[in-house]
N, C-alpha and C. Protein backbone atom coordinates (compact mmCIF):
# COMPACT_ATOMS: atom_id res chain seq x y z
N UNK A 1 44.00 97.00 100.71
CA UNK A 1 43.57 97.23 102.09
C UNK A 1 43.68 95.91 102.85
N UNK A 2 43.99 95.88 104.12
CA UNK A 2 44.50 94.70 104.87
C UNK A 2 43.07 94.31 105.48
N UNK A 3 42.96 93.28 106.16
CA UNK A 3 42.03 92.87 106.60
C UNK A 3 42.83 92.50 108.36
N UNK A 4 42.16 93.57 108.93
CA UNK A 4 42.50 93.42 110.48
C UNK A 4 41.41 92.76 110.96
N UNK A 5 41.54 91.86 112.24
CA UNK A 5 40.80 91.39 113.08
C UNK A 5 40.82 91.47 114.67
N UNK A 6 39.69 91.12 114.49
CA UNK A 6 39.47 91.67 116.25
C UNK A 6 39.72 90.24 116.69
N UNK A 7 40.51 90.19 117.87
CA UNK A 7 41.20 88.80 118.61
C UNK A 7 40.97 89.40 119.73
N UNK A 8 40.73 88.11 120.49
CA UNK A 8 40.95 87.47 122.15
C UNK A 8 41.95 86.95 122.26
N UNK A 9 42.88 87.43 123.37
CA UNK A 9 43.86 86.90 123.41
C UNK A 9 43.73 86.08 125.53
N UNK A 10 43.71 85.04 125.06
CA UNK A 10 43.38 84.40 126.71
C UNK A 10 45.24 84.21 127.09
N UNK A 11 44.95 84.19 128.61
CA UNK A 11 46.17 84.81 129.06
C UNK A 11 47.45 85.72 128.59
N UNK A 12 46.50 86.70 127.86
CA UNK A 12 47.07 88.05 127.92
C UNK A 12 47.82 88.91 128.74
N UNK A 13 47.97 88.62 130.23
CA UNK A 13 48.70 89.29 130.82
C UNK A 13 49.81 88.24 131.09
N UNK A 14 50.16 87.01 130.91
CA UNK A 14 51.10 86.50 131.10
C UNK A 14 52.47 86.74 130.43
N UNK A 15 53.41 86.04 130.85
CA UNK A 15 54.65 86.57 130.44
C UNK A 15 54.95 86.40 128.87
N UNK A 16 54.10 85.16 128.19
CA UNK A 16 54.49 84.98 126.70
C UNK A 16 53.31 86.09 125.63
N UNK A 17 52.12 85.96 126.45
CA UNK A 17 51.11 86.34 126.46
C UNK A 17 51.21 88.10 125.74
N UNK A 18 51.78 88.81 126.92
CA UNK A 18 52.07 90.25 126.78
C UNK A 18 52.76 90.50 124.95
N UNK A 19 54.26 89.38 125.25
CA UNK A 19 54.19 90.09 124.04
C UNK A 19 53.74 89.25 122.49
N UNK A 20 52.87 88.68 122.12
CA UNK A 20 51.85 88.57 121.40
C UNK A 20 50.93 89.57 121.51
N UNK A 21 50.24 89.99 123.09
CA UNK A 21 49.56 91.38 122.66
C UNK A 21 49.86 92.34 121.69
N UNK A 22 51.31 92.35 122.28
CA UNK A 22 52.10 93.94 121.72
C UNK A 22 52.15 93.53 120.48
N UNK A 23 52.51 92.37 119.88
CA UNK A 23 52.66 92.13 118.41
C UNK A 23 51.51 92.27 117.65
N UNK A 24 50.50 91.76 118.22
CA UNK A 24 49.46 92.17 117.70
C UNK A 24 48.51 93.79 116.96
N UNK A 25 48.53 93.95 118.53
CA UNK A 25 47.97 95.70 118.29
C UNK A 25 49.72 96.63 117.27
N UNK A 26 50.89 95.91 117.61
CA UNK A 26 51.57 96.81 116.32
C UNK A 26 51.43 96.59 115.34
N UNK A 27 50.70 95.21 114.95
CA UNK A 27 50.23 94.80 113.11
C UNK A 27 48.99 95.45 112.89
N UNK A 28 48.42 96.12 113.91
CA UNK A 28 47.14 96.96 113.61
C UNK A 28 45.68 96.44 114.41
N UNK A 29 45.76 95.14 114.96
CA UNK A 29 44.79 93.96 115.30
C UNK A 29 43.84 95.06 116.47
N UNK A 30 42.87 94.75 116.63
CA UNK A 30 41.87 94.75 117.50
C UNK A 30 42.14 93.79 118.63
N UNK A 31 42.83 93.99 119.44
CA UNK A 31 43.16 92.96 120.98
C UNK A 31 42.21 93.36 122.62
N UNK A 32 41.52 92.46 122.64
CA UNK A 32 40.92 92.24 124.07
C UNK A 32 42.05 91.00 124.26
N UNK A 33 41.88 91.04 126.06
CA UNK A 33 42.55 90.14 126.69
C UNK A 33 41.69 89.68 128.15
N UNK A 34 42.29 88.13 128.09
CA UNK A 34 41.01 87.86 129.02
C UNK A 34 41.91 87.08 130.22
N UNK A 35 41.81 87.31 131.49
CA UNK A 35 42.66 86.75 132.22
C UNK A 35 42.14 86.15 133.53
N UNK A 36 42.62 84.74 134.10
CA UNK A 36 41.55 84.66 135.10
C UNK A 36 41.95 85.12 136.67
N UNK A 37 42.53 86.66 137.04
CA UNK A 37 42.58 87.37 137.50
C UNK A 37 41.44 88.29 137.55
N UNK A 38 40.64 88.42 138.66
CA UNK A 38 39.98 89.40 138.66
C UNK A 38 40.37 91.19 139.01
N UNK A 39 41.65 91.13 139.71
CA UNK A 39 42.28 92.05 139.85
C UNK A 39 42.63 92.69 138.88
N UNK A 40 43.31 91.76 137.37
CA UNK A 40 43.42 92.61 136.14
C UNK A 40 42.32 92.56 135.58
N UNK A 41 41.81 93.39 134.98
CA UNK A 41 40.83 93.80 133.87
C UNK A 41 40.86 93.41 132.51
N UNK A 42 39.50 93.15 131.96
CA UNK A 42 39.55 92.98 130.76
C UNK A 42 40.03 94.38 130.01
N UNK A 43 41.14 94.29 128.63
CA UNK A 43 40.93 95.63 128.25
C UNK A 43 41.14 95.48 126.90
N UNK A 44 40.61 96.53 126.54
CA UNK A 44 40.14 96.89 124.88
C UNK A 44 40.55 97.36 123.71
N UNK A 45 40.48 98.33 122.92
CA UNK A 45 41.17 98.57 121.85
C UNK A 45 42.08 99.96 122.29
N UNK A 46 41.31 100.54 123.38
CA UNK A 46 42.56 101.71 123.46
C UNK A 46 43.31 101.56 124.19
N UNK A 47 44.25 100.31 124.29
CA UNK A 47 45.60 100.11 124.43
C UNK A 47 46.55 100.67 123.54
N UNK A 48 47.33 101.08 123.95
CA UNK A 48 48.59 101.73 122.98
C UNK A 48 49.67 100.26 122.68
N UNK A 49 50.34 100.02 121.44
CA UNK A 49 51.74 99.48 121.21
C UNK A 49 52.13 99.47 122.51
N UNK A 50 52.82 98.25 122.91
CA UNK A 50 53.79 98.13 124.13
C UNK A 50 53.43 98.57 125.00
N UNK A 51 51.71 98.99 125.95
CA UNK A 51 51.24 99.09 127.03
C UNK A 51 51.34 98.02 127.64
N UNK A 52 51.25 97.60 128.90
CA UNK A 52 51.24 96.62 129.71
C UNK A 52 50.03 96.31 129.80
N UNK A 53 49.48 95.03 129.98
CA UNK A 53 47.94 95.01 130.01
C UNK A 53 47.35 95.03 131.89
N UNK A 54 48.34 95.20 132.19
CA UNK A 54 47.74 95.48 134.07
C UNK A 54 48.46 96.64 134.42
């Protein structure tokens, strides 16, 4: 059994950012993202693979 973790990923919506998200949540990871945009949102585990985070 793997050992997944829950990560913060700070500037998550940026351009390098995004896809480390996506790499992440496709290895299985628990990804919040934190951005200092208040317009984008923090968001949580029910992101899908390859969602956009805004």
């Amino acid at each position: 059994m793997e050992n997944k973790n829950n990560i913060l990923v700070i500037g998550g919506t940026g351009k390098t950012g995004r896809k480390v998200v996506d790499r992440l949540i496709k290895a299985g990871h628990k990804v919040r993202i934190g951005s200092r945009s208040a317009s984008r949102p923090l968001i949580g585990n029910n992101q899908k693979p390859g969602q956009r985070a805004y």
